[in-house]
Protein backbone atom coordinates (compact mmCIF):
# COMPACT_ATOMS: atom_id res chain seq x y z
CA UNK A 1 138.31 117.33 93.54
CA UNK A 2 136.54 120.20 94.24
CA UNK A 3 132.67 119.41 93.47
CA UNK A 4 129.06 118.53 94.79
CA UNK A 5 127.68 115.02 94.05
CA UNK A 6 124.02 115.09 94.13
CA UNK A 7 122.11 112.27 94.69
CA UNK A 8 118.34 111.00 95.77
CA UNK A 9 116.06 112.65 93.77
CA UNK A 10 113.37 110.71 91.61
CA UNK A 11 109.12 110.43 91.05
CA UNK A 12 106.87 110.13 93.73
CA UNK A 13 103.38 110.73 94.76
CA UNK A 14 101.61 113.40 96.43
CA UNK A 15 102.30 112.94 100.10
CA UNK A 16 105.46 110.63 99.91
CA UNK A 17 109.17 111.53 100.71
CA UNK A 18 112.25 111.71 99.84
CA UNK A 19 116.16 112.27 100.79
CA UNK A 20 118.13 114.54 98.78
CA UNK A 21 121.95 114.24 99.41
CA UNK A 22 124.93 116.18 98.55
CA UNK A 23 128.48 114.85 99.02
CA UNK A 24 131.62 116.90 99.01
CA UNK A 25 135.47 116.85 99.41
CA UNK A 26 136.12 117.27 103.17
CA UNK A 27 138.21 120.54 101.96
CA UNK A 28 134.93 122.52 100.49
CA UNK A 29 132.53 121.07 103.10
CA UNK A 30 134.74 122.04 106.36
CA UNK A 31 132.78 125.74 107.92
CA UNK A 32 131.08 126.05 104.91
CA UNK A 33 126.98 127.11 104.40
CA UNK A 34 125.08 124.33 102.49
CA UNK A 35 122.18 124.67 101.06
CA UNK A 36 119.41 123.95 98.22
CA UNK A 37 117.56 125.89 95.54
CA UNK A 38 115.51 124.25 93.01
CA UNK A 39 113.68 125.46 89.68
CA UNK A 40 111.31 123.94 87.93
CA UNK A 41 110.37 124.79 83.96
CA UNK A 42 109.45 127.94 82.92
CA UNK A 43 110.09 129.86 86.90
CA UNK A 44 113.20 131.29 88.31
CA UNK A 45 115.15 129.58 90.52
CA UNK A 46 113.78 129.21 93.88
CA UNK A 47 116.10 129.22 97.30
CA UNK A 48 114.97 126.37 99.54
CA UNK A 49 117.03 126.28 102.26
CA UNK A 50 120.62 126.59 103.92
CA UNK A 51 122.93 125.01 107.27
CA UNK A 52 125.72 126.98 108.50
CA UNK A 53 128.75 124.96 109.60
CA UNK A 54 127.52 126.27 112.95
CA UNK A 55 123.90 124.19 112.43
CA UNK A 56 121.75 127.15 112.10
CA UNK A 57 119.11 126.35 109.37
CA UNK A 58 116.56 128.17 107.76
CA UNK A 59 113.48 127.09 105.47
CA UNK A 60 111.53 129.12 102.64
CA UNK A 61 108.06 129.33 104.19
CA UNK A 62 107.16 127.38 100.82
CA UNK A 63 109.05 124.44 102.46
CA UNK A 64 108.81 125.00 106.20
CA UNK A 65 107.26 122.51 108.18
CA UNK A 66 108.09 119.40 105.22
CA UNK A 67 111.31 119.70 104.47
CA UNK A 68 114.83 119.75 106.86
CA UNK A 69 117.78 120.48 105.34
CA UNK A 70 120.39 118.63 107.83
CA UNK A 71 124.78 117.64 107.66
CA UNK A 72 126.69 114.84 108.61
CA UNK A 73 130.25 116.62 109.12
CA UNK A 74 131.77 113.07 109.00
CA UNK A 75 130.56 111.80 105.87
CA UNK A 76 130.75 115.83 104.21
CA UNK A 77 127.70 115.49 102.97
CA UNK A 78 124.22 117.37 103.49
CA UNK A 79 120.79 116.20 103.00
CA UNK A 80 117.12 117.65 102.63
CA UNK A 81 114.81 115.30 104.15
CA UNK A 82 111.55 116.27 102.20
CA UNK A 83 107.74 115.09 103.29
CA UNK A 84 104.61 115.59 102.39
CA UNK A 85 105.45 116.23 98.99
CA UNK A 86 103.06 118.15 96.59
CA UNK A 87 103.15 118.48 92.75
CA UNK A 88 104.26 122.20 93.02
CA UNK A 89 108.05 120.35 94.60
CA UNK A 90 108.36 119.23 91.20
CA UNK A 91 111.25 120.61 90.12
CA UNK A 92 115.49 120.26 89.52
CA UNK A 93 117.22 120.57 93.07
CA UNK A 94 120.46 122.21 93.51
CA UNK A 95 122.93 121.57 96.32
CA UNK A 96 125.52 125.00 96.84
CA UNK A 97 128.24 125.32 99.35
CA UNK A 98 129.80 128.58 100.59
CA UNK A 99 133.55 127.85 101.55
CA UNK A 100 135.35 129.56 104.11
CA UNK A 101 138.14 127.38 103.09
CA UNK A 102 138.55 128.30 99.67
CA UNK A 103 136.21 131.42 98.94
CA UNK A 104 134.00 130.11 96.41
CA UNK A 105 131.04 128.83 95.62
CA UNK A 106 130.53 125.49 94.28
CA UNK A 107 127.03 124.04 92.82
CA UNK A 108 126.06 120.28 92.65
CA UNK A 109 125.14 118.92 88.83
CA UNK A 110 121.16 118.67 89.91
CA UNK A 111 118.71 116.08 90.56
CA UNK A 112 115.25 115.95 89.24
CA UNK A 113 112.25 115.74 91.69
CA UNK A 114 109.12 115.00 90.17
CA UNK A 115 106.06 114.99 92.52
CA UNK A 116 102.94 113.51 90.50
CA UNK A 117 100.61 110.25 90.92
């Protein structure tokens, strides 16, 4: 099937970590961009970052520095590797993939983030 599978998000505390991952069927993942936006109550939804099937990334500046969005073209699946975590990453984390192979868009289900001690 064509979908995203989000997994990895969860509550932690100011300063910890964690890995986000997105799984997808080989046909959707194969040269497409990945990426992650996020929104959190009450504020528009907020672009994070992206991986061409090339491995070019980019970062918001909101992000840059703690998180790294990264792929594992084996496994089809892409991950954002987030540090230093602060409250204002609280929020519901989308995974999106742009297929060549098919011409659409796809978005993952969501998984909540909640940064608080």
């Amino acid at each position: 099937q064509d979908q995203l599978v989000e997994s990895g998000g969860g509550l932690v505390q100011p300063g910890g970590s964690l890995r986000l991952s997105c799984a997808a069927s080989a046909r959707v993942f194969a040269f497409a961009t990945l990426g992650w936006y996020r929104q959190a109550p009450g504020k528009e939804r907020e672009w994070v970052a992206f991986i061409t099937s090339g491995g070019t990334t980019n970062h918001a500046d909101s992000v840059k520095g703690r998180f790294a969005i990264s792929r594992d073209n084996a496994r089809s699946t892409v991950y954002l590797q987030m540090n230093s975590l602060k409250p204002e990453d609280t929020a519901t984390y989308y995974c999106y993939a742009n297929s060549l192979t098919t011409g659409k868009q796809y978005w993952g289900q969501g998984t909540q983030v909640t940064v608080s001690s």
